[in-house]
N, C-alpha and C. Protein backbone atom coordinates (compact mmCIF):
# COMPACT_ATOMS: atom_id res chain seq x y z
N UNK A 1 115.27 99.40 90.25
CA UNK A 1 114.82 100.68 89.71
C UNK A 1 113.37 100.93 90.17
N UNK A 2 113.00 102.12 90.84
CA UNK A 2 111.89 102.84 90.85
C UNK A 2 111.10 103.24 90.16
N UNK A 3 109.63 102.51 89.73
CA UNK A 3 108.79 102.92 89.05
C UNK A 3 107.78 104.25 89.17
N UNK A 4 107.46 105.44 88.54
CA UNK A 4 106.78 106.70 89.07
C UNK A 4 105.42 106.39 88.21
N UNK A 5 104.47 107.08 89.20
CA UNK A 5 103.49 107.73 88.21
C UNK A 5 103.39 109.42 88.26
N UNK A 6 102.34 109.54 87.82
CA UNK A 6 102.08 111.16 87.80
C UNK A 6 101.14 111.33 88.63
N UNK A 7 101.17 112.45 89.03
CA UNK A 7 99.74 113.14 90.20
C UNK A 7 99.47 114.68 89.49
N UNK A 8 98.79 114.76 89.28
CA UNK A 8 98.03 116.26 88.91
C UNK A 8 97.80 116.80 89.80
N UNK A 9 98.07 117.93 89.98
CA UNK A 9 97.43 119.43 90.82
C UNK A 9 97.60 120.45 90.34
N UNK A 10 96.56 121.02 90.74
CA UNK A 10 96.30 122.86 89.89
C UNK A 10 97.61 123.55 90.02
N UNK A 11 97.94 124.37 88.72
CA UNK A 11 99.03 124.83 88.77
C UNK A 11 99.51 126.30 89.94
N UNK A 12 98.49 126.68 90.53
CA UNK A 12 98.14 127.73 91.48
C UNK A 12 98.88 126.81 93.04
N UNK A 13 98.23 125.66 93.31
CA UNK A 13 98.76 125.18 94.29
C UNK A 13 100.13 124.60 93.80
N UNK A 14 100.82 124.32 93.17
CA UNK A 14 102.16 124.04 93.32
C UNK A 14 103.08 125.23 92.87
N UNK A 15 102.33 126.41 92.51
CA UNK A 15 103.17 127.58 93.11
C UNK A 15 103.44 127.87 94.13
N UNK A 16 102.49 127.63 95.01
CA UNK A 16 102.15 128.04 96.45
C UNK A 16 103.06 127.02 97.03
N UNK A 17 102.70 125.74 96.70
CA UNK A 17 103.83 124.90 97.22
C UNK A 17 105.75 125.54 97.07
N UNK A 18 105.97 125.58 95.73
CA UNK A 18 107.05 126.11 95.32
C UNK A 18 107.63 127.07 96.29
N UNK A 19 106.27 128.15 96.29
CA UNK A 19 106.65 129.10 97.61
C UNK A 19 107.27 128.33 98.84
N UNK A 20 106.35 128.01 99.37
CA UNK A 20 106.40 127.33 100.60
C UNK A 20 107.92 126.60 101.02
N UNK A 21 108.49 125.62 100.00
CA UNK A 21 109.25 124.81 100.12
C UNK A 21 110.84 125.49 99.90
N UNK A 22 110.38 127.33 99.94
CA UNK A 22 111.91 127.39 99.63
C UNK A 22 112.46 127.53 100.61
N UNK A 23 113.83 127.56 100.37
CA UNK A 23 114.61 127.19 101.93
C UNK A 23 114.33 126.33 102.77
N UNK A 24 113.67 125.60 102.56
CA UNK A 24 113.61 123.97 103.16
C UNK A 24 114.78 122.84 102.39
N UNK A 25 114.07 121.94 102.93
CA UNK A 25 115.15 120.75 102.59
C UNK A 25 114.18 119.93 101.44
N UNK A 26 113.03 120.36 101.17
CA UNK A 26 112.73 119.95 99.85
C UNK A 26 112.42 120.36 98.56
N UNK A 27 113.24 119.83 97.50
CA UNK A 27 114.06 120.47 96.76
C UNK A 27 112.64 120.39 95.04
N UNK A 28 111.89 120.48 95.57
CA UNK A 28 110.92 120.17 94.59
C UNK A 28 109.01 119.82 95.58
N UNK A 29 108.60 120.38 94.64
CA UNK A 29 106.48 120.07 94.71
C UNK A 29 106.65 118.25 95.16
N UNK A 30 107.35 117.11 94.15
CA UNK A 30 107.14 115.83 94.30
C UNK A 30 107.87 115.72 95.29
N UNK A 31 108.92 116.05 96.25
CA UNK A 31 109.58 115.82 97.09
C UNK A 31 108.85 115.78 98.17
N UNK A 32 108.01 116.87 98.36
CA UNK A 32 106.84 116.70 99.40
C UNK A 32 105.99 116.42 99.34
N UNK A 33 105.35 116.15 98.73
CA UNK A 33 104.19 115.23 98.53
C UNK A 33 104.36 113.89 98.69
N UNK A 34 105.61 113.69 98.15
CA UNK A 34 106.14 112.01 98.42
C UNK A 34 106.46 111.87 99.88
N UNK A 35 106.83 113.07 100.60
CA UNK A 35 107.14 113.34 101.99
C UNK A 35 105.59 112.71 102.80
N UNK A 36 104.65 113.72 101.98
CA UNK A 36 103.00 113.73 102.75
C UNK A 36 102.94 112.33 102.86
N UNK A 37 102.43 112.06 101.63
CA UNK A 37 101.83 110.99 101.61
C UNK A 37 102.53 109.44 102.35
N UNK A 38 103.94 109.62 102.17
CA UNK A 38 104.55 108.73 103.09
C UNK A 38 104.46 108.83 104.56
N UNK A 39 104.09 110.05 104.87
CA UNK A 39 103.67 110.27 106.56
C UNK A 39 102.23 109.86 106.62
N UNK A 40 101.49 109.59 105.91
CA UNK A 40 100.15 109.52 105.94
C UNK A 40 100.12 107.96 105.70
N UNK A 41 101.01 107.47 105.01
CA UNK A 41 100.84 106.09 104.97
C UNK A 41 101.39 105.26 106.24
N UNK A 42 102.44 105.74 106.32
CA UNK A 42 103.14 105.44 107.38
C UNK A 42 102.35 105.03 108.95
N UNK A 43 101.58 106.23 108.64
CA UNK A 43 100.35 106.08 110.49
C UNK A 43 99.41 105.67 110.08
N UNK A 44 98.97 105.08 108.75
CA UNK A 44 97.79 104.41 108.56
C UNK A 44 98.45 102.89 109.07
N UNK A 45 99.46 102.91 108.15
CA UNK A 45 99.85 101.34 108.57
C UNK A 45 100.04 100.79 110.12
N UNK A 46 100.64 101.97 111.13
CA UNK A 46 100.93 101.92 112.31
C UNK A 46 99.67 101.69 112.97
N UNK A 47 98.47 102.44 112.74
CA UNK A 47 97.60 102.23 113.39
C UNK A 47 96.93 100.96 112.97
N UNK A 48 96.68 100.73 111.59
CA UNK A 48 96.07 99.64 110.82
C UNK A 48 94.90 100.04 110.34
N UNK A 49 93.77 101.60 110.61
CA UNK A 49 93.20 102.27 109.61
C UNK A 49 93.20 103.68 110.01
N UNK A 50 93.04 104.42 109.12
CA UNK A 50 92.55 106.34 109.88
C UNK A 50 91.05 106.17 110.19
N UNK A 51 90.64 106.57 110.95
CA UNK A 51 89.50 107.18 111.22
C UNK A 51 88.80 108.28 110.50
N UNK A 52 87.66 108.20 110.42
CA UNK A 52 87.66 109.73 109.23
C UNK A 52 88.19 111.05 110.09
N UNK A 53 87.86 110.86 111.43
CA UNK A 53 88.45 111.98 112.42
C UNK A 53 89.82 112.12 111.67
N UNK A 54 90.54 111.44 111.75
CA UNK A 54 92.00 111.11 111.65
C UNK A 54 92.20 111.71 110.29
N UNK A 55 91.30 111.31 108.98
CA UNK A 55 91.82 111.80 108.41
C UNK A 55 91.25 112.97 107.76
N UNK A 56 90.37 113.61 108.38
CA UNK A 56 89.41 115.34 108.22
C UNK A 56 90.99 115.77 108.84
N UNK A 57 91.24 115.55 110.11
CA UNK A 57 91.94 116.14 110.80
C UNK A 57 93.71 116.44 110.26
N UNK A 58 93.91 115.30 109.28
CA UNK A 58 95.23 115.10 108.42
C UNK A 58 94.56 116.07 106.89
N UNK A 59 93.74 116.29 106.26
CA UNK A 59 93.11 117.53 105.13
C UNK A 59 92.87 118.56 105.82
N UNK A 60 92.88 119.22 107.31
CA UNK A 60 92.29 120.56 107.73
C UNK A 60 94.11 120.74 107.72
N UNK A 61 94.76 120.10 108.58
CA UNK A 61 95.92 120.03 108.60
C UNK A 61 96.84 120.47 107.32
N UNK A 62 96.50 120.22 106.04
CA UNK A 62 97.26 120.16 104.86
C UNK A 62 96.47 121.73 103.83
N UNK A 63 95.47 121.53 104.48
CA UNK A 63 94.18 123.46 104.22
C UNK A 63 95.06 124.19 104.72
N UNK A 64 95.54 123.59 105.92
CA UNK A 64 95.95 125.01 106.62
C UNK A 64 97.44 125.91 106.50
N UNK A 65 97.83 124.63 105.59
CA UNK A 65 99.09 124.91 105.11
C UNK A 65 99.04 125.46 103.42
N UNK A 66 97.94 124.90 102.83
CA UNK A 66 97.72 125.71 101.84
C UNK A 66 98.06 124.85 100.47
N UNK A 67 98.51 123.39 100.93
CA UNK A 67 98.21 122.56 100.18
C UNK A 67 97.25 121.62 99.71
N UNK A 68 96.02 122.13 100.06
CA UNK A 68 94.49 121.45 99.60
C UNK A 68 94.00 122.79 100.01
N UNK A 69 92.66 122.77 98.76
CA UNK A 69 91.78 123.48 98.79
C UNK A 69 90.79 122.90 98.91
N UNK A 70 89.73 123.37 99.96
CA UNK A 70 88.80 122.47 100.28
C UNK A 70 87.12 123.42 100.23
């Protein structure tokens, strides 16, 4: 069995998310985020660290989609 925690975000951005995600294949705000952050972990581990380049460039990336406000 899978243990969860919680993540907070403003309720404005997971409208926007909500928006975003319809007609996609993810069926919920935690679906992608669990998506993000597993892609983000994923190339940390591959590489073995981000760079801050790497990861300004992974938050302008996630601005521009409208899931961080920066």
């Amino acid at each position: 069995m899978t243990d969860y925690t919680t993540v907070s975000i403003p309720k404005d951005l997971a409208d926007r998310v909500d928006e975003t995600i319809e007609g996609t294949s993810f069926s919920s705000t935690s679906d992608l985020v669990r998506f993000l952050l597993r892609s983000i972990v994923i190339q940390y581990q591959r590489e073995g660290e981000l760079t801050e380049a790497e990861f300004e460039d992974i938050a302008e990336q996630l601005t521009d989609l409208g899931y961080l406000d920066r």
